[in-house]
Protein backbone atom coordinates (compact mmCIF):
# COMPACT_ATOMS: atom_id res chain seq x y z
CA UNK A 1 63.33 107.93 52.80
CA UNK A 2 65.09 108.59 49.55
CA UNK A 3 68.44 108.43 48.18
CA UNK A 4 69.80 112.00 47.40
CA UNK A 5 73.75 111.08 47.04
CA UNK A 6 76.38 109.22 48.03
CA UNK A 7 79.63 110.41 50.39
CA UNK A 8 82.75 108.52 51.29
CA UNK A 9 81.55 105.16 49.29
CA UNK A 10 78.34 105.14 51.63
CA UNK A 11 74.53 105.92 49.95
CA UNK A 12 73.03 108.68 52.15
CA UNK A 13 69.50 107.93 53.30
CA UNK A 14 67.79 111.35 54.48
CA UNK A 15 64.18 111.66 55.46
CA UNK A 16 61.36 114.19 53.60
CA UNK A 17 64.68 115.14 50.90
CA UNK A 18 66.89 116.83 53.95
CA UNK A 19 70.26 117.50 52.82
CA UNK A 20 72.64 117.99 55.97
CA UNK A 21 74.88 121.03 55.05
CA UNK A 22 77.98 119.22 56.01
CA UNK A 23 76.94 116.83 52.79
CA UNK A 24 75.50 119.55 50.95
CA UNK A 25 77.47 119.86 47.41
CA UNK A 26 77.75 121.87 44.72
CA UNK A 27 75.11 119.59 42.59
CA UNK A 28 72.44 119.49 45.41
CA UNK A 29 71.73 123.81 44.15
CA UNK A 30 69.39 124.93 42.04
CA UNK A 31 70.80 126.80 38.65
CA UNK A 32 71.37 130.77 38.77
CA UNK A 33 68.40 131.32 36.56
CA UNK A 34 66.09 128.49 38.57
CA UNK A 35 62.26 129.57 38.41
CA UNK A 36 60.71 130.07 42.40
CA UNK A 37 59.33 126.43 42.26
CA UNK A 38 62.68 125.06 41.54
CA UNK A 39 64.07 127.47 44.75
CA UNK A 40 61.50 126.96 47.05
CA UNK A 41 62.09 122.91 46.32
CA UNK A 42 65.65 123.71 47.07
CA UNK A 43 64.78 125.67 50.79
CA UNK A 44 62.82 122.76 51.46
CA UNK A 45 66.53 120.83 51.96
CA UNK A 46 66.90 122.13 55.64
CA UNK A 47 64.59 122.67 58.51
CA UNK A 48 65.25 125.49 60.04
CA UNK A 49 62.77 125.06 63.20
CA UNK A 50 64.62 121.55 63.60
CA UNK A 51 68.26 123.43 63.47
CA UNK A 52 67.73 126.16 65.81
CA UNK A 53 65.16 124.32 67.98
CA UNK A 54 62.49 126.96 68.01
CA UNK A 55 60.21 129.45 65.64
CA UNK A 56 61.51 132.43 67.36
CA UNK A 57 65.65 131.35 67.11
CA UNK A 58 64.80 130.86 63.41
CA UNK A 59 63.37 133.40 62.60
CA UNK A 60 66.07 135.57 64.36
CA UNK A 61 68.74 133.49 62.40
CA UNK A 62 67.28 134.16 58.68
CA UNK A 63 66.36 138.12 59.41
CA UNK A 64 70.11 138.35 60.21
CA UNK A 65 72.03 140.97 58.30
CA UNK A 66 75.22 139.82 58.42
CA UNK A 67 74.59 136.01 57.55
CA UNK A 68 77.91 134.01 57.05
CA UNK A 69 77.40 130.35 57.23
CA UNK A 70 75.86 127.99 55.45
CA UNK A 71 73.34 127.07 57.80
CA UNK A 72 72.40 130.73 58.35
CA UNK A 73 71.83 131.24 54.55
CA UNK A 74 70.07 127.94 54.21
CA UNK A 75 67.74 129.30 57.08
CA UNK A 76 67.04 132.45 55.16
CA UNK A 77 65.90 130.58 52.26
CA UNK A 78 63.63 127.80 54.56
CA UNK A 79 61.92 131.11 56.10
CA UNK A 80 61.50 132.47 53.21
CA UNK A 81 60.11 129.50 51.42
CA UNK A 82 57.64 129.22 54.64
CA UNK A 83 56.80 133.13 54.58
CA UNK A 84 55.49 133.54 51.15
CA UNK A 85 53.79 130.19 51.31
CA UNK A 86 51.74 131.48 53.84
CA UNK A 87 50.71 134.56 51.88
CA UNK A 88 49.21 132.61 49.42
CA UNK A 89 45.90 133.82 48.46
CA UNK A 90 46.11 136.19 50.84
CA UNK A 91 44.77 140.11 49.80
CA UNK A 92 45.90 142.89 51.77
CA UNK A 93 46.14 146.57 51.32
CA UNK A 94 44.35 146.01 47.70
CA UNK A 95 47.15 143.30 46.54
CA UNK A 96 46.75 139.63 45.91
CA UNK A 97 49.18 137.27 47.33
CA UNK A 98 49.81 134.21 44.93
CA UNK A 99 52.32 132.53 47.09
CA UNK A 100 56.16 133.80 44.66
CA UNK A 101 58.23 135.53 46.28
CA UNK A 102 58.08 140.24 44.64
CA UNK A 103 60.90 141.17 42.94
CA UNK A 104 62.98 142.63 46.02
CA UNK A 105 62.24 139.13 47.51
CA UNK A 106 63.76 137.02 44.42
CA UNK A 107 66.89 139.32 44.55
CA UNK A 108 67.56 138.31 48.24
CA UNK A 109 67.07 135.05 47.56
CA UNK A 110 69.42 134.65 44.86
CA UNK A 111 72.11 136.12 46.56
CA UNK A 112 71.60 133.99 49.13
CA UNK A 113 72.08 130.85 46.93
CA UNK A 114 74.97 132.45 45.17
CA UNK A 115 76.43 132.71 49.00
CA UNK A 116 75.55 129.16 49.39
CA UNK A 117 77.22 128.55 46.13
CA UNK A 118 80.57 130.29 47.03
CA UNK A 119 80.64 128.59 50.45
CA UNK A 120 80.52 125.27 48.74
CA UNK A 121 82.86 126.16 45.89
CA UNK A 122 85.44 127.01 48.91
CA UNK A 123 84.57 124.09 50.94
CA UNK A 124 85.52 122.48 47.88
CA UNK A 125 88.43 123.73 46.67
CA UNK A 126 90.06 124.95 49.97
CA UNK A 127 90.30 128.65 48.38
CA UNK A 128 89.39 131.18 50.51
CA UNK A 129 85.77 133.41 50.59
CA UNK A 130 87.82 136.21 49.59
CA UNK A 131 89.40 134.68 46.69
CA UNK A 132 85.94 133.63 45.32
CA UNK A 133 84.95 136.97 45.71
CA UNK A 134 87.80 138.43 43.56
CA UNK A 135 86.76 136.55 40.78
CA UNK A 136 83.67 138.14 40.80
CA UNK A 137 80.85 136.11 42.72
């Protein structure tokens, strides 16, 4: 166990660097620009097998179009962290697998932390989603 914060005066102890979502802050992310290891360390916060109690319920909860929580988008990124670690050195169809995430990929991802972003940044601040998306996000 390691310490990854503190909330209401109290250190919080969380096994394997889980961050709960309901103590999840704004902090805990990884920058705009972070680099796939720095993501994929990130993804790594949640379980999503543990949360929804089963492969198949996660992997209908992060291949959901019309994601809207933060669990939901931390699922997306735990999938996807497990998907393209399992394609590493993998070659099919003539192309090499080396484990990061293609282009398309990265874009999905990043929008999915800038969800997780806004989310907390409302949390936060008590604005609404639809404020933080006015000013741009």
């Amino acid at each position: 166990m390691r310490k990854i914060g503190k909330t209401r005066n109290t250190t919080l102890r969380v096994a394997f660097g889980e961050i709960p979502s309901r103590v999840l802050e704004l902090a805990d992310l990884p920058s705009r620009r972070a680099r796939w290891t720095t993501l994929r360390r990130f993804a790594r916060t949640f379980d999503g097998y543990k949360r929804w109690g089963s492969f198949d319920r996660c992997v209908k909860v992060a291949n959901r179009p019309n994601m809207q929580t933060l669990d939901e988008y931390r699922t997306f990124l735990f999938f996807e962290h497990r998907r393209w670690r399992h394609q590493e050195g993998i070659e099919f169809r003539g192309k090499y697998y080396d484990g990061h995430p293609d282009r398309a990929a990265m874009k999905r991802i990043r929008q999915a932390v800038e969800a997780i972003r806004e989310l907390l940044e409302v949390r936060a601040t008590g604005k609404t989603r639809r404020k933080a998306l006015a000013r741009g996000r």
